[in-house]
N, C-alpha and C. Protein backbone atom coordinates (compact mmCIF):
# COMPACT_ATOMS: atom_id res chain seq x y z
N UNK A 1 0.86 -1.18 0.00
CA UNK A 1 0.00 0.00 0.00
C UNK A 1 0.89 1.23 0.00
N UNK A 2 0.36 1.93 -0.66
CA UNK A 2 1.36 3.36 -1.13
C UNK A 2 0.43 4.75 -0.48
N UNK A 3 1.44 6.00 0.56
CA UNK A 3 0.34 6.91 0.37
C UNK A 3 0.07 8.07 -0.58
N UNK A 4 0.52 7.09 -1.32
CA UNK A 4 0.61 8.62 -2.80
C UNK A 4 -0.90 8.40 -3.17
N UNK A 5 -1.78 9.28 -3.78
CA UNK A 5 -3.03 9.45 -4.25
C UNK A 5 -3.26 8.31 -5.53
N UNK A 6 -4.50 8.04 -5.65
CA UNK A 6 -4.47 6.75 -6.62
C UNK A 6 -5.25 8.03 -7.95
N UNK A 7 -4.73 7.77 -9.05
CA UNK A 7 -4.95 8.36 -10.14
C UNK A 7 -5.88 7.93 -10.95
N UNK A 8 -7.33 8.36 -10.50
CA UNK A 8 -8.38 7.99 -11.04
C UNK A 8 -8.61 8.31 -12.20
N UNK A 9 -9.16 7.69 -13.30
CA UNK A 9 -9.16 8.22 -14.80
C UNK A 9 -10.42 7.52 -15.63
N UNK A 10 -10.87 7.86 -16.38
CA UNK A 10 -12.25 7.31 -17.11
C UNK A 10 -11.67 7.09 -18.67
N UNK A 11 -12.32 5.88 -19.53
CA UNK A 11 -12.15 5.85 -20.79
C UNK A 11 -13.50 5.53 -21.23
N UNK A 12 -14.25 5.73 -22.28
CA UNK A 12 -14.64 5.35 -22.74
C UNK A 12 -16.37 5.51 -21.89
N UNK A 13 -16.30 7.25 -21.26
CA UNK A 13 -17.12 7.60 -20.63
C UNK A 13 -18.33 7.99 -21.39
N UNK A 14 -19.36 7.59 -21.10
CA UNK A 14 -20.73 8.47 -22.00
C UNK A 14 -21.82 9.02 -21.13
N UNK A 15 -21.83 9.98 -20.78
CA UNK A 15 -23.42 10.47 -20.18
C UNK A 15 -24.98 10.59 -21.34
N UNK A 16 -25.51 10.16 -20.58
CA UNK A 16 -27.18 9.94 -21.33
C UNK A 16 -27.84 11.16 -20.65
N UNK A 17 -27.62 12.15 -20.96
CA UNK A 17 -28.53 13.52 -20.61
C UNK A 17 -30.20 12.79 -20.64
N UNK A 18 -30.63 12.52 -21.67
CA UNK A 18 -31.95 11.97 -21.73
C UNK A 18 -32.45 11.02 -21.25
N UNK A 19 -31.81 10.28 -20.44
CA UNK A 19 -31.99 8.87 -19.80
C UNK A 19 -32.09 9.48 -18.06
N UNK A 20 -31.04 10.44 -18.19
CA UNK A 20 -31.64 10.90 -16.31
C UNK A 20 -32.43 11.87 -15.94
N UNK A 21 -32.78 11.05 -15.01
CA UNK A 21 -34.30 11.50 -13.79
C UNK A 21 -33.96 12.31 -12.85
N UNK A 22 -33.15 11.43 -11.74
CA UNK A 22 -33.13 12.47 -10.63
C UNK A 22 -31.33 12.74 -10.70
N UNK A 23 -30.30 11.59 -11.05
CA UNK A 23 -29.14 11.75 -10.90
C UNK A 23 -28.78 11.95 -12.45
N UNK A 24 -27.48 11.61 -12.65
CA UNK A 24 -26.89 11.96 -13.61
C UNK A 24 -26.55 10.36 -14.32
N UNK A 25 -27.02 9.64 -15.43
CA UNK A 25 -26.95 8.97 -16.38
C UNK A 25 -25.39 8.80 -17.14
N UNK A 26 -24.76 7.60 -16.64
CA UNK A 26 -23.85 7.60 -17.12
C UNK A 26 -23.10 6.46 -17.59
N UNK A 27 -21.87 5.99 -18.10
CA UNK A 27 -21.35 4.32 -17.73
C UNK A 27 -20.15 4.66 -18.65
N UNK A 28 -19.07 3.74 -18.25
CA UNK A 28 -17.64 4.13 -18.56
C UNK A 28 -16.73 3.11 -17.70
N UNK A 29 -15.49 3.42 -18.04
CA UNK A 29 -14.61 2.33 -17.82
C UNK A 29 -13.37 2.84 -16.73
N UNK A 30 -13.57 2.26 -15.83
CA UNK A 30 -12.67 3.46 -14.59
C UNK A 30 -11.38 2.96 -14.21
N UNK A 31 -10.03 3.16 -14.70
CA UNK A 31 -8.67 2.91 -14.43
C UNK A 31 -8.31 3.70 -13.09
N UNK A 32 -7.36 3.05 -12.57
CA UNK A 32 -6.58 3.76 -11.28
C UNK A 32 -5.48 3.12 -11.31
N UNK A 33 -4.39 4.20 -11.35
CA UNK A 33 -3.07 4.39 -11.76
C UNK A 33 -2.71 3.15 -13.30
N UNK A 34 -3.69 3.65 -14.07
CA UNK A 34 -3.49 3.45 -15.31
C UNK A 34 -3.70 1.76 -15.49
N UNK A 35 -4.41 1.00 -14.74
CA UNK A 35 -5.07 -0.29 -14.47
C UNK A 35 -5.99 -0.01 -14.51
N UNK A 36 -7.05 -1.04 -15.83
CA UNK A 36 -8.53 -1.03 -15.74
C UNK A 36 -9.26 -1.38 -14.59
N UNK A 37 -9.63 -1.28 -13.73
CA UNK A 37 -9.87 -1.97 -12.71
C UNK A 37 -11.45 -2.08 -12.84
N UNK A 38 -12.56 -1.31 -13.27
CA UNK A 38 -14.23 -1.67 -12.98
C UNK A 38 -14.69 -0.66 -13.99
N UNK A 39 -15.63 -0.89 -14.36
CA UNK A 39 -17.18 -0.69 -15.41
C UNK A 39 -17.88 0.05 -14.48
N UNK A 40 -18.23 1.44 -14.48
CA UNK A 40 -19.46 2.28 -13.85
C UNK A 40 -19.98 2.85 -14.62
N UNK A 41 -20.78 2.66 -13.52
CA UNK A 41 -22.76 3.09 -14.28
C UNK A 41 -23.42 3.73 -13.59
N UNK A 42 -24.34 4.46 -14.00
CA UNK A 42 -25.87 4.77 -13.08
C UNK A 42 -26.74 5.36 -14.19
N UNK A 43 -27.72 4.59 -13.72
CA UNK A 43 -29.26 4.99 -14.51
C UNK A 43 -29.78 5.85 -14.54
N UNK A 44 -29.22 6.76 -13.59
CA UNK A 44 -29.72 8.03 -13.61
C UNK A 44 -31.10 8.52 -12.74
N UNK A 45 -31.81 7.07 -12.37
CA UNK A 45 -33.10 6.89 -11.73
C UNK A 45 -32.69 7.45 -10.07
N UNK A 46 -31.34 7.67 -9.91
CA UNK A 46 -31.40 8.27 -8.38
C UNK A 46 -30.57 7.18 -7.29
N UNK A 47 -30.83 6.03 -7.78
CA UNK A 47 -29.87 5.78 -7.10
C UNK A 47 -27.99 5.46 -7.13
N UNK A 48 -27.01 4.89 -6.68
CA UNK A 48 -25.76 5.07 -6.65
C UNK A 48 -24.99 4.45 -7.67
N UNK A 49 -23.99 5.11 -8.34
CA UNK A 49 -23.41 4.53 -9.22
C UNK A 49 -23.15 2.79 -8.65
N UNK A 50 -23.03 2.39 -9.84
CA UNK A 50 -22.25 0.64 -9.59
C UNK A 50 -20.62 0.73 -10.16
N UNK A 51 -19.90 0.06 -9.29
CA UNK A 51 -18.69 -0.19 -9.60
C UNK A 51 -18.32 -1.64 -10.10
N UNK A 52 -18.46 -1.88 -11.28
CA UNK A 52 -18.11 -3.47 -10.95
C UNK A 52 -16.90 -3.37 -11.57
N UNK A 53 -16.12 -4.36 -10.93
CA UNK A 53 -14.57 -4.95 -11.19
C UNK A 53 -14.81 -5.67 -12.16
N UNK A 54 -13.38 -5.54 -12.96
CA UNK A 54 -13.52 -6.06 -14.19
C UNK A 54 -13.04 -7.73 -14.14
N UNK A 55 -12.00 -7.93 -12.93
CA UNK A 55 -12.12 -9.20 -12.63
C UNK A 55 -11.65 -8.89 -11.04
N UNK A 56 -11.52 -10.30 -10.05
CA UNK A 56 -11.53 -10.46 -9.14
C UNK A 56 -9.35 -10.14 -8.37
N UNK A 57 -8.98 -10.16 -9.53
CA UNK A 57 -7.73 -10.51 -9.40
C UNK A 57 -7.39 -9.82 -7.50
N UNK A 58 -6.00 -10.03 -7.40
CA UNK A 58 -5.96 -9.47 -6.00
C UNK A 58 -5.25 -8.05 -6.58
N UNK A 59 -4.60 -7.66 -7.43
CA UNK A 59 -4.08 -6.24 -7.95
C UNK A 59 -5.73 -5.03 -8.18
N UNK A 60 -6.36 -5.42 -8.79
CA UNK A 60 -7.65 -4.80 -8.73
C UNK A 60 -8.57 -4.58 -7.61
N UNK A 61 -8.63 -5.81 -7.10
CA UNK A 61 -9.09 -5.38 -5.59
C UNK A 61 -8.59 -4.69 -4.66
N UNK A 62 -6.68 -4.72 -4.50
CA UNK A 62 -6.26 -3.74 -3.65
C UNK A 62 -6.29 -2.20 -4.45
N UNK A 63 -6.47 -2.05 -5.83
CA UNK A 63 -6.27 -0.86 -6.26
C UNK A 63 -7.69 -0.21 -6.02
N UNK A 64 -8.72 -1.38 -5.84
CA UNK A 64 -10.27 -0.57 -5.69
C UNK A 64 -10.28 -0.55 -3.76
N UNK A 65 -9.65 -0.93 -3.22
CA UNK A 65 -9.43 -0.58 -1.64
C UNK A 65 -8.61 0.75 -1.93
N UNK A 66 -7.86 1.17 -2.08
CA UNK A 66 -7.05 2.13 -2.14
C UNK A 66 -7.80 3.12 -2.31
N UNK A 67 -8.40 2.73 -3.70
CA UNK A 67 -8.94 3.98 -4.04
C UNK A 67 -10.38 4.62 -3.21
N UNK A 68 -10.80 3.45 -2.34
CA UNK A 68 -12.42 3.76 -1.58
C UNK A 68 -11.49 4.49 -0.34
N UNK A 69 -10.45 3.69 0.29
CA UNK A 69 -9.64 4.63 1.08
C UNK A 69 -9.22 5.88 1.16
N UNK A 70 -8.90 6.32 0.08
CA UNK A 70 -8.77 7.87 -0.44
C UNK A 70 -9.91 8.31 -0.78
N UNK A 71 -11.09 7.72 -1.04
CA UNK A 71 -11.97 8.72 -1.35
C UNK A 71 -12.65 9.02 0.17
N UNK A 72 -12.25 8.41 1.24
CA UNK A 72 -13.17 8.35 2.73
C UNK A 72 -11.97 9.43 3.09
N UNK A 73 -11.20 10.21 2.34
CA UNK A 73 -10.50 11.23 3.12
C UNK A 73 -10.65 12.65 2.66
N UNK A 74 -11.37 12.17 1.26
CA UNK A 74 -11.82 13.65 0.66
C UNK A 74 -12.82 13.98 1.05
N UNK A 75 -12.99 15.38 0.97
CA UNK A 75 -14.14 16.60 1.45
C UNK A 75 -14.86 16.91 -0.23
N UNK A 76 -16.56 17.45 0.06
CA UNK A 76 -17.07 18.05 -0.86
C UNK A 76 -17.65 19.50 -0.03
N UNK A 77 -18.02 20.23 -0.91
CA UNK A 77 -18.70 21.53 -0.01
C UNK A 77 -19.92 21.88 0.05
N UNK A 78 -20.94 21.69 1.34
CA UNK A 78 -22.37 21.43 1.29
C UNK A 78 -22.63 22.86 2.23
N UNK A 79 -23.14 23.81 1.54
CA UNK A 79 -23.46 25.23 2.50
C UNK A 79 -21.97 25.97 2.67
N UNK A 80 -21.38 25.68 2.30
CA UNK A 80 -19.96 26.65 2.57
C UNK A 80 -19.15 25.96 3.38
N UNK A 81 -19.64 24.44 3.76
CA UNK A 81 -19.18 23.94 4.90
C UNK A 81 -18.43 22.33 4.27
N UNK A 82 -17.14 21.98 4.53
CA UNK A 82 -16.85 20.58 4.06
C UNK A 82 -16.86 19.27 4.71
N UNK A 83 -18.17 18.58 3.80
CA UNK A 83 -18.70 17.66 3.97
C UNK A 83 -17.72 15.63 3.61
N UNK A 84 -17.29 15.30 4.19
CA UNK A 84 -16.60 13.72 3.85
C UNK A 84 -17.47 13.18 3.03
N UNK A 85 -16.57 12.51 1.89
CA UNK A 85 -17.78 11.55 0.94
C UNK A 85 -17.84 10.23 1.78
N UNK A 86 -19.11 9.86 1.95
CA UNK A 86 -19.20 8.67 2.68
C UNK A 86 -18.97 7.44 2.00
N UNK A 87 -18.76 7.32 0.69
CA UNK A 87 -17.97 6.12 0.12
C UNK A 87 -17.32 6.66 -1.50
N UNK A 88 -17.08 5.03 -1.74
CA UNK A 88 -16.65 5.53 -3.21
C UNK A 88 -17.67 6.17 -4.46
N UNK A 89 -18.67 5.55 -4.41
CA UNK A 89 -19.65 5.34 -5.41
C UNK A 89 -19.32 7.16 -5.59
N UNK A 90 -20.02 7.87 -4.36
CA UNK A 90 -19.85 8.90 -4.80
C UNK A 90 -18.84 9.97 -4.75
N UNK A 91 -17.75 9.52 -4.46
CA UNK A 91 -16.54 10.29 -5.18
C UNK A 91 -16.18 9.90 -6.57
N UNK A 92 -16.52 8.86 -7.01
CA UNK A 92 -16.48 8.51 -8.22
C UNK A 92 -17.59 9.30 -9.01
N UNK A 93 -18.69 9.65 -8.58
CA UNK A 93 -19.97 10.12 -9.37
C UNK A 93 -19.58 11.94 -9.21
N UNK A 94 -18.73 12.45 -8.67
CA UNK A 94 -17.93 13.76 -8.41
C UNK A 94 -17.27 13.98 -9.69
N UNK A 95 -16.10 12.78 -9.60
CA UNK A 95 -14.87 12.85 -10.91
C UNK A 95 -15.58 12.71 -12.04
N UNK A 96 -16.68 12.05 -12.02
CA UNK A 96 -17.16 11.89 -13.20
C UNK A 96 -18.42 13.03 -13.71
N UNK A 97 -18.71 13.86 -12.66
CA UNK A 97 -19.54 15.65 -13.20
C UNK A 97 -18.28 16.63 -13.64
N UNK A 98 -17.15 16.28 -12.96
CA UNK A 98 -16.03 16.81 -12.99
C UNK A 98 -15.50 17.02 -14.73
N UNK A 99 -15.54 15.65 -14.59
CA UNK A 99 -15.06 15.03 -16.39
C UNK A 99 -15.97 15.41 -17.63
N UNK A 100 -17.13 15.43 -17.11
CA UNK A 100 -18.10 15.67 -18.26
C UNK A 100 -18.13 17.78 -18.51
N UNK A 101 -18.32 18.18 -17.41
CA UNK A 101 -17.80 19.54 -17.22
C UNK A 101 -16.66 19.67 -18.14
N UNK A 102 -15.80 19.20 -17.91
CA UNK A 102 -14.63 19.97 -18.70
C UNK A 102 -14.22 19.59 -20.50
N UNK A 103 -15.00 18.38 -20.50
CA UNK A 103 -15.35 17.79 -22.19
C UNK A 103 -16.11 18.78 -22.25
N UNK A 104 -17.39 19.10 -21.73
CA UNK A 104 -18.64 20.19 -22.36
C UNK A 104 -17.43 21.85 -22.44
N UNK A 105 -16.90 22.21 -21.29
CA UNK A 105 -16.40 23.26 -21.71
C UNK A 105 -15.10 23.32 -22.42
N UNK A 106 -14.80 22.36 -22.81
CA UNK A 106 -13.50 21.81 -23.62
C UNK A 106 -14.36 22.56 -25.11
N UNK A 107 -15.50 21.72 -25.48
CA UNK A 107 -15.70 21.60 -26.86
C UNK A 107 -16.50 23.00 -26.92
N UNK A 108 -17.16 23.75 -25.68
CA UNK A 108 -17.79 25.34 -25.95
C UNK A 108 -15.91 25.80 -26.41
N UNK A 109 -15.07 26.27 -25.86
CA UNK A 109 -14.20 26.67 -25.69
C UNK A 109 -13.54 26.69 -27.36
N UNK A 110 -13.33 25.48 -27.60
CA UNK A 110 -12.92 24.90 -29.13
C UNK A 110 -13.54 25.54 -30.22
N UNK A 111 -15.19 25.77 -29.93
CA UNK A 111 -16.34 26.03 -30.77
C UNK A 111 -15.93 27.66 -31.26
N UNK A 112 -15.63 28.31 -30.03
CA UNK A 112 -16.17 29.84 -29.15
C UNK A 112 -14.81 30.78 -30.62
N UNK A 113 -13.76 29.67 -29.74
CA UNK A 113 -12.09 30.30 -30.29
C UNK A 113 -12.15 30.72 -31.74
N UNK A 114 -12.40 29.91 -32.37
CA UNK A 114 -12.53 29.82 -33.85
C UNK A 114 -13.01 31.16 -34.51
N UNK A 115 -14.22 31.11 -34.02
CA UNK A 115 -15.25 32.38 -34.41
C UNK A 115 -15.41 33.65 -33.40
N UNK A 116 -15.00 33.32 -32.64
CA UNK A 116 -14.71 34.98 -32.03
C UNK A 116 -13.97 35.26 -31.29
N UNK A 117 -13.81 36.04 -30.43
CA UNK A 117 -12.44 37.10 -29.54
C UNK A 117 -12.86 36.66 -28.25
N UNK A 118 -12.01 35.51 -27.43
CA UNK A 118 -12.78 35.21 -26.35
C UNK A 118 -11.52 36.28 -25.72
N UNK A 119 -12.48 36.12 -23.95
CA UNK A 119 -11.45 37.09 -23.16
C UNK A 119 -12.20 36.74 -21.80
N UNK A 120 -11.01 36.95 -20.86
CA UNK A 120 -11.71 37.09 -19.10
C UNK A 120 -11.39 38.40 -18.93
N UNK A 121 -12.75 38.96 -18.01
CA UNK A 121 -12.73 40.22 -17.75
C UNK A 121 -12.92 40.09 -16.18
N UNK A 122 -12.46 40.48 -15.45
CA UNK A 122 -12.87 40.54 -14.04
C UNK A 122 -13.11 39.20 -13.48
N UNK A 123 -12.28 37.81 -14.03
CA UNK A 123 -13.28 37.08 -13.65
C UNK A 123 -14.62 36.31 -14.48
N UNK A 124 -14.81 37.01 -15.36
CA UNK A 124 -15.97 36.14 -16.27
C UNK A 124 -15.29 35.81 -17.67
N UNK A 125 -15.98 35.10 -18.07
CA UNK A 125 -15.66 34.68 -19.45
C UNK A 125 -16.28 35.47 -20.68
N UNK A 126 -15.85 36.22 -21.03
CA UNK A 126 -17.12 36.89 -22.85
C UNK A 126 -16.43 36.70 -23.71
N UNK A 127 -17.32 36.58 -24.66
CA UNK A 127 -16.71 36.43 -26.06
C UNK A 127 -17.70 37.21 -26.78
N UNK A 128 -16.65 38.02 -28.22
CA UNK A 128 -17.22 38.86 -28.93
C UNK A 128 -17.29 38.28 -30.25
N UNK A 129 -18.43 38.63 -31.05
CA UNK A 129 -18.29 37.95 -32.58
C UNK A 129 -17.51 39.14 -33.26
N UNK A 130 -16.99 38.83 -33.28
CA UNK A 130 -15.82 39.46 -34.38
C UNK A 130 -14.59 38.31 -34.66
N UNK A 131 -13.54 38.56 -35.60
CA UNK A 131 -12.43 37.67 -35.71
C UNK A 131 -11.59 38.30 -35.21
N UNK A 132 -10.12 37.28 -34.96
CA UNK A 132 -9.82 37.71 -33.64
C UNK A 132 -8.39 38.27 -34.73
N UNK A 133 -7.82 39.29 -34.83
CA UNK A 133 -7.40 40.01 -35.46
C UNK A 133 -6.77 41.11 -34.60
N UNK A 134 -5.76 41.95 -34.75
CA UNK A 134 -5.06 42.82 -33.76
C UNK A 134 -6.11 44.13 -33.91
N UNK A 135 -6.77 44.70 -34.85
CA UNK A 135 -7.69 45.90 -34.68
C UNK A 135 -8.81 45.81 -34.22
N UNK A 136 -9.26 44.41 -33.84
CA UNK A 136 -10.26 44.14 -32.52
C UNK A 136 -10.24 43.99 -31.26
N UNK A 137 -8.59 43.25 -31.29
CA UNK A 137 -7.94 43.32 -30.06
C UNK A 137 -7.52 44.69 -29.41
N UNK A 138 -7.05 45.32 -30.33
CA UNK A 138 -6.98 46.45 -29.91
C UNK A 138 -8.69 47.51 -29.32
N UNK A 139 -9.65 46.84 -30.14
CA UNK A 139 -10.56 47.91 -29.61
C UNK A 139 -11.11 47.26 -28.35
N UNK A 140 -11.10 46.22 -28.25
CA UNK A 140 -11.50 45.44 -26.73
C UNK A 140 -10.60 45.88 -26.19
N UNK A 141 -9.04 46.07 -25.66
CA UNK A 141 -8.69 46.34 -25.46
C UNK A 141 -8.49 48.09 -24.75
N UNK A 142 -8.86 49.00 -25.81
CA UNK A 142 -9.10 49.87 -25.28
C UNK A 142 -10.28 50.28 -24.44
N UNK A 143 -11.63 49.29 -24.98
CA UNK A 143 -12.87 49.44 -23.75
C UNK A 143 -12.24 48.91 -22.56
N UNK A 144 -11.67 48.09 -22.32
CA UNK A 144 -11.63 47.22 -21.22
C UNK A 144 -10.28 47.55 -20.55
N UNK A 145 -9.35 47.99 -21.22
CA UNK A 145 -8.06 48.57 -20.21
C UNK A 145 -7.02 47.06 -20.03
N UNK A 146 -6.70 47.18 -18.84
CA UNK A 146 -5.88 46.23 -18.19
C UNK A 146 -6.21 45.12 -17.67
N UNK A 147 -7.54 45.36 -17.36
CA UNK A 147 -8.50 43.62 -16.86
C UNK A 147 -8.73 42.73 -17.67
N UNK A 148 -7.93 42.92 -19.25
CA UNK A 148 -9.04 42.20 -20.33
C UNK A 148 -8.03 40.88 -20.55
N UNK A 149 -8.10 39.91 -20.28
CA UNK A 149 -7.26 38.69 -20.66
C UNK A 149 -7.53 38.04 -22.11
N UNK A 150 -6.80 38.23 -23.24
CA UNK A 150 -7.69 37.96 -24.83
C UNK A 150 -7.06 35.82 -24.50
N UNK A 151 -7.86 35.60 -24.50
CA UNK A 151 -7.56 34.24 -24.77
C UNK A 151 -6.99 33.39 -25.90
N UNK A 152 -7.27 34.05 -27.02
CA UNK A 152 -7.02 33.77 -28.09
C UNK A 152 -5.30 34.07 -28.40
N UNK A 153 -4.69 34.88 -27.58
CA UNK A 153 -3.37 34.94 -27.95
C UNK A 153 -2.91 34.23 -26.87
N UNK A 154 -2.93 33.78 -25.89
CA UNK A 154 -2.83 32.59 -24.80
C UNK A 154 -2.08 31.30 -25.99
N UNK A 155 -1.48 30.70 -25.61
CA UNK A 155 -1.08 29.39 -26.30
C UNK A 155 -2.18 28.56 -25.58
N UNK A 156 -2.83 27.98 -26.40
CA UNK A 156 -4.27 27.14 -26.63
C UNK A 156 -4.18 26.27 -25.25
N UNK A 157 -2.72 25.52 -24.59
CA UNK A 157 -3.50 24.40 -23.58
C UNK A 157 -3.79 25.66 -21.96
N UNK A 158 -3.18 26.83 -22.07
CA UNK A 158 -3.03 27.53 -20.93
C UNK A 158 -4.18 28.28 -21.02
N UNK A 159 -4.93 28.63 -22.75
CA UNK A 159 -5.88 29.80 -22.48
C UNK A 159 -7.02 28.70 -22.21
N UNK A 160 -7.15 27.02 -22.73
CA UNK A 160 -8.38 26.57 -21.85
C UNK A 160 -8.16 26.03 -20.69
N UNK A 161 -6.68 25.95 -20.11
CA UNK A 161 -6.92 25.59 -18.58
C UNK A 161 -7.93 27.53 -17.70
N UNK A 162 -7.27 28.49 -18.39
CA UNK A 162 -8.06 29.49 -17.99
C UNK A 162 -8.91 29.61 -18.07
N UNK A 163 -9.60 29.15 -19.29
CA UNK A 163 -11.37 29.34 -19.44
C UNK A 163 -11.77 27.98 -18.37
N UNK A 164 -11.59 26.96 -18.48
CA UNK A 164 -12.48 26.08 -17.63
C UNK A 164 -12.04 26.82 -16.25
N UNK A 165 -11.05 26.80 -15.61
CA UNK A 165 -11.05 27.38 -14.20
C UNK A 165 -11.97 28.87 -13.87
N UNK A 166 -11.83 29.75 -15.23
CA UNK A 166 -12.61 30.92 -14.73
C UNK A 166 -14.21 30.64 -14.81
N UNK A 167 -14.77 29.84 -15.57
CA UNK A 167 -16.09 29.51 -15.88
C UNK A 167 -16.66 28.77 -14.48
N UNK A 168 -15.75 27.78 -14.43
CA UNK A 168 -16.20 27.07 -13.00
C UNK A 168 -16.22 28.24 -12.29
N UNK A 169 -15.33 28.79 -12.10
CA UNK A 169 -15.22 29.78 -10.39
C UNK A 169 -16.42 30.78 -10.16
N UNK A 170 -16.94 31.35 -11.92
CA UNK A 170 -17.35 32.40 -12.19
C UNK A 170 -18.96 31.46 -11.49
N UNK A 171 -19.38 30.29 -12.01
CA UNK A 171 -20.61 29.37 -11.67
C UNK A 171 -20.65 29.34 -10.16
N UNK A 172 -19.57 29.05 -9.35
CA UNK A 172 -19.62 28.90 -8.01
C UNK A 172 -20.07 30.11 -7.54
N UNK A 173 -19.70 31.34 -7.86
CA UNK A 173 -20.08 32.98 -7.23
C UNK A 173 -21.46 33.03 -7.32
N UNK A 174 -21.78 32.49 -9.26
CA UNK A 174 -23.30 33.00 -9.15
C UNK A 174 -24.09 31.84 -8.30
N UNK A 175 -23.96 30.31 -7.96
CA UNK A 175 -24.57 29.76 -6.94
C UNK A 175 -24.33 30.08 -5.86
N UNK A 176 -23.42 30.92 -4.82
CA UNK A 176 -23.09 31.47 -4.07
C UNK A 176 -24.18 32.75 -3.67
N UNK A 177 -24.36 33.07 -5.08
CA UNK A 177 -25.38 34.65 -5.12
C UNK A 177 -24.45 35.97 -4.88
N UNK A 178 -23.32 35.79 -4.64
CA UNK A 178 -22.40 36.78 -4.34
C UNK A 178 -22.05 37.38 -5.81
């Protein structure tokens, strides 16, 4: 047993938007530290993901102990206040809103770049239809001063680690209401 963090990872993930009810509809193939180890699912009908192991071996079973072990040490945030996940199922059903989040704002992001002048301003994300060209940059630029971050001149893996982090953060304020 190692106490380094077990490196949870999904292949071959699909969410069914139309298939869920009360939870989130999903099923995929869940590696830890780069070992297939189990098949998860949920129907979306509300109750808890399923983990099944892909076989019984004893390497898979200690890598799916490990990993329920580390997830009984992580926190989520319920009211401003941090809450322990009480098992795996749902720290796994976390990584996996987590994952689908950042594919959805992966491919807005991809979509956005192309066709217009994205930018963080204060904190939020806008994008202008125009092409992204230095005499637009320049006029965003001059509305907006020194707060204006143009994304588009960002080298592509740094300006979408910025857009997904500012989009999330910007979502947390407005559920916050602040």
């Amino acid at each position: 047993m190692t106490d380094k963090a077990p490196i949870i990872t999904f292949k071959n993930l699909s969410e069914h938007r139309r298939m869920s009810e009360e939870t989130m509809c999903f099923d995929g193939t869940m590696y830890i530290d780069g070992v297939r180890v189990a098949f998860i699912e949920n129907t979306g009908k509300g109750g808890m993901t399923d983990i099944t192991p892909v076989e019984a071996s004893d390497e898979v079973m200690a890598l799916l102990a490990r990993a329920k072990a580390f997830a009984l040490t992580q926190t989520w945030e319920y009211e401003g206040k941090p809450e322990p996940y009480g098992d795996l199922e749902s720290y796994i059903d976390q990584l996996v809103a987590d994952e689908v989040t950042r594919k959805d704002l992966t491919r807005s992001f991809n979509r956005d770049v192309k066709a217009k002048v994205v930018v963080v301003i204060d904190g939020d994300v806008y994008s202008f239809k125009c092409a992204f060209n230095e005499a637009n940059c320049a006029a965003i630029r001059k509305k907006h001063g020194e707060r204006v971050q143009i994304l588009n001149a960002v080298p592509r893996d740094e300006a979408l680690k910025l857009y997904i982090a500012t989009v999330i953060e910007s979502s947390k304020r407005a559920n916050r209401g602040s």
